[in-house]
N, C-alpha and C. Protein backbone atom coordinates (compact mmCIF):
# COMPACT_ATOMS: atom_id res chain seq x y z
N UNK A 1 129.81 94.02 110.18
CA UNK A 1 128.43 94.47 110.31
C UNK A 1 127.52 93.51 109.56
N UNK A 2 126.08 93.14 110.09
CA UNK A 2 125.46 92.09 109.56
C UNK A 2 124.37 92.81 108.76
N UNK A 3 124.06 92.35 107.73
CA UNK A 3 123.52 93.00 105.98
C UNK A 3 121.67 92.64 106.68
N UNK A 4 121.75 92.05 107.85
CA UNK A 4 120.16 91.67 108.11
C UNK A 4 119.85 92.53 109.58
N UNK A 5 120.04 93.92 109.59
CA UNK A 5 120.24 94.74 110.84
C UNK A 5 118.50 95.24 110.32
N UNK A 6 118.21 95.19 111.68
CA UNK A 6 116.63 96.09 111.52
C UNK A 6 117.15 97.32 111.18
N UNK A 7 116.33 98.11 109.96
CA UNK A 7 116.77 99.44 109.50
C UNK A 7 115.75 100.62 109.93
N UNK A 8 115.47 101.34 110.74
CA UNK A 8 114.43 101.78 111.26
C UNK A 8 114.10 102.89 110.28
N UNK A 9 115.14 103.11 108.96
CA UNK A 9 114.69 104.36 107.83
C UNK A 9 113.72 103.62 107.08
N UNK A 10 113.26 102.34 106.74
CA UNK A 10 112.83 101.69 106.00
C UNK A 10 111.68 101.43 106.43
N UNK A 11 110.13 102.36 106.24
CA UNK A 11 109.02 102.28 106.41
C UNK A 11 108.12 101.43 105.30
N UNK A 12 106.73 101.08 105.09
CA UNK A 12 106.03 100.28 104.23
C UNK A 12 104.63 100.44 105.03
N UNK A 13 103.58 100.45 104.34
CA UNK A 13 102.54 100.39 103.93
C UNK A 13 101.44 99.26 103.27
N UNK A 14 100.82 98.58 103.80
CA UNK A 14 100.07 97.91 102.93
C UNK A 14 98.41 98.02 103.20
N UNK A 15 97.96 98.50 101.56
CA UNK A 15 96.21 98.66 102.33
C UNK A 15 95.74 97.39 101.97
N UNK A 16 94.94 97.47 103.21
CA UNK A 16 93.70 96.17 103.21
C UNK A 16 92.48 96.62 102.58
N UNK A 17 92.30 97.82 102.91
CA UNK A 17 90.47 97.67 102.34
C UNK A 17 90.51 99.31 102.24
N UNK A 18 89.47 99.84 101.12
CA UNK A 18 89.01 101.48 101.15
C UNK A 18 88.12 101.03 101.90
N UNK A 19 86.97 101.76 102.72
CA UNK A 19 86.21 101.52 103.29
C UNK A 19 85.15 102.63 102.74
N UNK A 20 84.02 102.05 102.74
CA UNK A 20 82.71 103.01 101.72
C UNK A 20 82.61 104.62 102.21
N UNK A 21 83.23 104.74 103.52
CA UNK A 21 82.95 105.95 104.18
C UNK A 21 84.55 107.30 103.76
N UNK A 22 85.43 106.08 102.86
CA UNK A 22 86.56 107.24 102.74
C UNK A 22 87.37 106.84 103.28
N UNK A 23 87.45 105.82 104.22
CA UNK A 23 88.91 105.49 105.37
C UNK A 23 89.40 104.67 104.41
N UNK A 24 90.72 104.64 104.69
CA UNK A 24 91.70 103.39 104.13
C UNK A 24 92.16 102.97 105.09
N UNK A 25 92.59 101.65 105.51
CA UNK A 25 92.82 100.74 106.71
C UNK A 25 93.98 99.80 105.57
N UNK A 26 94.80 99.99 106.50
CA UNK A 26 96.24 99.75 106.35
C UNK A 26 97.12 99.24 107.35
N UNK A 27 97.95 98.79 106.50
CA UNK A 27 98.74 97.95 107.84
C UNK A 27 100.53 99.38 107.48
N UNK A 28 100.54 99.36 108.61
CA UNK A 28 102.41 100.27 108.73
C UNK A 28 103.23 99.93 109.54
N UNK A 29 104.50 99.60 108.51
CA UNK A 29 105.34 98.89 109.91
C UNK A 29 106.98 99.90 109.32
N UNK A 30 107.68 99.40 110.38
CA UNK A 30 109.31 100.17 110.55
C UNK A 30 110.30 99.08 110.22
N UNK A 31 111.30 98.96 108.91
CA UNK A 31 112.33 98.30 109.21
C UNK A 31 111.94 96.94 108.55
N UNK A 32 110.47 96.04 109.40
CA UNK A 32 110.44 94.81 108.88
C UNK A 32 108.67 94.70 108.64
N UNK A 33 108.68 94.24 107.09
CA UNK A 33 107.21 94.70 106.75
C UNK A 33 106.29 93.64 107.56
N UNK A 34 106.74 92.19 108.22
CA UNK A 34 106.13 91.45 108.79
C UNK A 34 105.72 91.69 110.13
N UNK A 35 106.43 93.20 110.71
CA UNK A 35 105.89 93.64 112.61
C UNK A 35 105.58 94.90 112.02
N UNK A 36 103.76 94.72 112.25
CA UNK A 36 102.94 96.15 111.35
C UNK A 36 101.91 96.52 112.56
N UNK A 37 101.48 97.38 112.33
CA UNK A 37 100.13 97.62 113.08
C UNK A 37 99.25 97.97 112.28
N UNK A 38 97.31 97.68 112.32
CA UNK A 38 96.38 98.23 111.53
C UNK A 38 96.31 99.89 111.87
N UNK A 39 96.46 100.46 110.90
CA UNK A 39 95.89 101.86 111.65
C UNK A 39 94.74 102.03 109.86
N UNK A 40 93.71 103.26 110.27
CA UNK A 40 92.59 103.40 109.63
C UNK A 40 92.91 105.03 109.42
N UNK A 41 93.02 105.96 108.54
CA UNK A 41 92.95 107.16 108.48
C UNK A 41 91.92 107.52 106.72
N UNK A 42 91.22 108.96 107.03
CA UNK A 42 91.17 109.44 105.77
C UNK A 42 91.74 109.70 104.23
N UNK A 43 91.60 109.05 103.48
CA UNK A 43 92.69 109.20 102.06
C UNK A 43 93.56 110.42 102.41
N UNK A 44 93.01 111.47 102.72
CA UNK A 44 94.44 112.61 102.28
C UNK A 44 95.37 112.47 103.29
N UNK A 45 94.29 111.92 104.70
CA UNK A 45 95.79 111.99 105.76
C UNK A 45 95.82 110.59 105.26
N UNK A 46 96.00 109.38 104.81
CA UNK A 46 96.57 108.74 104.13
C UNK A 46 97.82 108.75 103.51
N UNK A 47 97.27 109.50 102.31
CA UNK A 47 98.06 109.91 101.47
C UNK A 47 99.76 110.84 102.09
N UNK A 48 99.00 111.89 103.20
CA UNK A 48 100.04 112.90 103.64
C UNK A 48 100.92 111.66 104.48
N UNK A 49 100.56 110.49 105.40
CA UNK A 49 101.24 110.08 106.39
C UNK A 49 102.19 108.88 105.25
N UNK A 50 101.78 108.52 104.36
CA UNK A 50 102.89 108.11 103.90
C UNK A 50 103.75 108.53 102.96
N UNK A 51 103.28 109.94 102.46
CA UNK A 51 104.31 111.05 102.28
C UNK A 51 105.29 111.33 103.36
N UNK A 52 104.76 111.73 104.23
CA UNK A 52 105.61 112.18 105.04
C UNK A 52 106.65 111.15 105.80
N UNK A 53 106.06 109.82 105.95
CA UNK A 53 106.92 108.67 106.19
C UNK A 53 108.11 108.26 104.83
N UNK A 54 107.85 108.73 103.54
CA UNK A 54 108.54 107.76 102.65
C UNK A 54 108.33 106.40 102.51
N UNK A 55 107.36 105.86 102.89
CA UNK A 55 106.84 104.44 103.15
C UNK A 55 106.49 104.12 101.63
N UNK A 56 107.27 102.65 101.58
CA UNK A 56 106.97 101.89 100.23
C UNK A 56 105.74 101.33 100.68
N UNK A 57 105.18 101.36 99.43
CA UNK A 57 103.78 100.77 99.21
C UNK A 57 104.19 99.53 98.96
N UNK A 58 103.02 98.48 99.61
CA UNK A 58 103.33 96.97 99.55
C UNK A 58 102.09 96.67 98.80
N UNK A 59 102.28 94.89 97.82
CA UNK A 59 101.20 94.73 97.45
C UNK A 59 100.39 94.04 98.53
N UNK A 60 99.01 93.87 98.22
CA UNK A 60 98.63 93.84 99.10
C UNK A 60 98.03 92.03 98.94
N UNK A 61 98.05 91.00 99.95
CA UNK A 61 97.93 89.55 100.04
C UNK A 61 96.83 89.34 99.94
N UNK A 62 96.53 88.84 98.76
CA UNK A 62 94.71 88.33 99.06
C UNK A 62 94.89 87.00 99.85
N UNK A 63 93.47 86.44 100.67
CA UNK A 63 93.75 85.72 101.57
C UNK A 63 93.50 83.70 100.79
N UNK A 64 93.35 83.55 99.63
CA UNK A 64 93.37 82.77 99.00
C UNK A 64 94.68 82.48 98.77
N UNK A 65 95.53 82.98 98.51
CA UNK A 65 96.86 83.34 97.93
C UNK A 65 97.55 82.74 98.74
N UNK A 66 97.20 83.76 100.17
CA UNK A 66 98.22 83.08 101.28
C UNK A 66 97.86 81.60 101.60
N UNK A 67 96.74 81.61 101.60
CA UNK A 67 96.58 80.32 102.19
C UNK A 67 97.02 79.19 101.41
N UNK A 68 96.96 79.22 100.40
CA UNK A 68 97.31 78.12 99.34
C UNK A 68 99.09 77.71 99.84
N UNK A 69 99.81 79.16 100.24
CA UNK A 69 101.17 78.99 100.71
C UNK A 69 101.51 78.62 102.38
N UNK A 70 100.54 78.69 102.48
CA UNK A 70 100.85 78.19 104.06
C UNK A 70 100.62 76.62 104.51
N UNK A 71 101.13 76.50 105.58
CA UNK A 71 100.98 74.90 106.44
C UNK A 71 100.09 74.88 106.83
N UNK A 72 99.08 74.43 107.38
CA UNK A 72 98.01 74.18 108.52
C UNK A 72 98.36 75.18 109.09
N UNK A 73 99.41 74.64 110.08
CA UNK A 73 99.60 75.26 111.26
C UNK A 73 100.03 76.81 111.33
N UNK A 74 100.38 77.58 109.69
CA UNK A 74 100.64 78.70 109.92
C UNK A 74 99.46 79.15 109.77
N UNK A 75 98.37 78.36 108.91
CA UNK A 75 97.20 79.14 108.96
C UNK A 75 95.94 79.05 110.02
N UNK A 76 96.63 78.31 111.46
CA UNK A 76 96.13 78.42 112.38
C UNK A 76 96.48 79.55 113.46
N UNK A 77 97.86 79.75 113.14
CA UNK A 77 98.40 81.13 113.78
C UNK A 77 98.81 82.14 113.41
N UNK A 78 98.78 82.04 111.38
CA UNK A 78 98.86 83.43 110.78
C UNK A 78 97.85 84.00 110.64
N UNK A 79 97.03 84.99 111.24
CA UNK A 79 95.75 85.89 111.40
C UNK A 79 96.19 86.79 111.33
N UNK A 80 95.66 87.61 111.21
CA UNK A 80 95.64 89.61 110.96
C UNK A 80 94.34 89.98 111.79
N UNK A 81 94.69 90.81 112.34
CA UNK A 81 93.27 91.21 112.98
C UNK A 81 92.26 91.80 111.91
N UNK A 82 92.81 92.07 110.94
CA UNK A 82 91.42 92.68 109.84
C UNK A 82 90.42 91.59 109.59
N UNK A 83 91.20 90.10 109.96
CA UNK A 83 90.40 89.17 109.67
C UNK A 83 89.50 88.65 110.67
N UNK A 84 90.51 88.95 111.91
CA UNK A 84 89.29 88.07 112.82
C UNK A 84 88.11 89.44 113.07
N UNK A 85 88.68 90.78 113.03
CA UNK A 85 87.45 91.78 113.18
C UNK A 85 86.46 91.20 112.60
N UNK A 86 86.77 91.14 111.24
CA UNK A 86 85.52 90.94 109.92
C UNK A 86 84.96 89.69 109.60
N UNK A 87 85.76 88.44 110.74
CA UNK A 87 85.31 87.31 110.81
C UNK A 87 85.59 86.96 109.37
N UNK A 88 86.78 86.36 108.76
CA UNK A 88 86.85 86.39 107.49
C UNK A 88 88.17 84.87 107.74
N UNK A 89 87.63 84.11 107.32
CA UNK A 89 88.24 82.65 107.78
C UNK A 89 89.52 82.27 106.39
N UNK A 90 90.06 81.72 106.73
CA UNK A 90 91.80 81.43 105.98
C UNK A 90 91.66 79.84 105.39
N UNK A 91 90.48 79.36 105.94
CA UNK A 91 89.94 77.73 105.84
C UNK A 91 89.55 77.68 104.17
């Protein structure tokens, strides 16, 4: 059996932003923290959906950080949609 099997018990969490209105916008993924989707909910259902998932909290990447670690070319094709929404450049 191979020790690098997608584990589908193994949930994660990472927030991007509180938002002034109460939402938290977060990224949640299954198994592998790098295939996530943005989803946006209220702190408590926040709070309840990753209760109820068991989802490890991730820290969260400031975009200076990454970029300093990336190639060109990953930071021509590593985007997040939180960034291109908010128009928020990796340059």
């Amino acid at each position: 059996m191979k020790a690098d099997l997608f584990d589908t018990t193994r949930k994660f969490v990472r927030v991007i932003e509180l938002k002034k209105n109460g939402m938290v916008e977060f990224e949640f993924s299954v198994g592998d923290p790098e295939l996530y989707v943005e989803l946006l909910l209220p702190v408590s259902a926040f709070e309840a959906f990753t209760t109820a998932n068991q989802a490890v909290t991730l820290e969260a990447t400031s975009p200076l950080r990454h970029a300093v670690t990336q190639s060109e070319q990953d930071r021509q094709w590593g985007w997040r949609l939180h960034q291109a929404r908010n128009n928020v450049s990796q340059k």
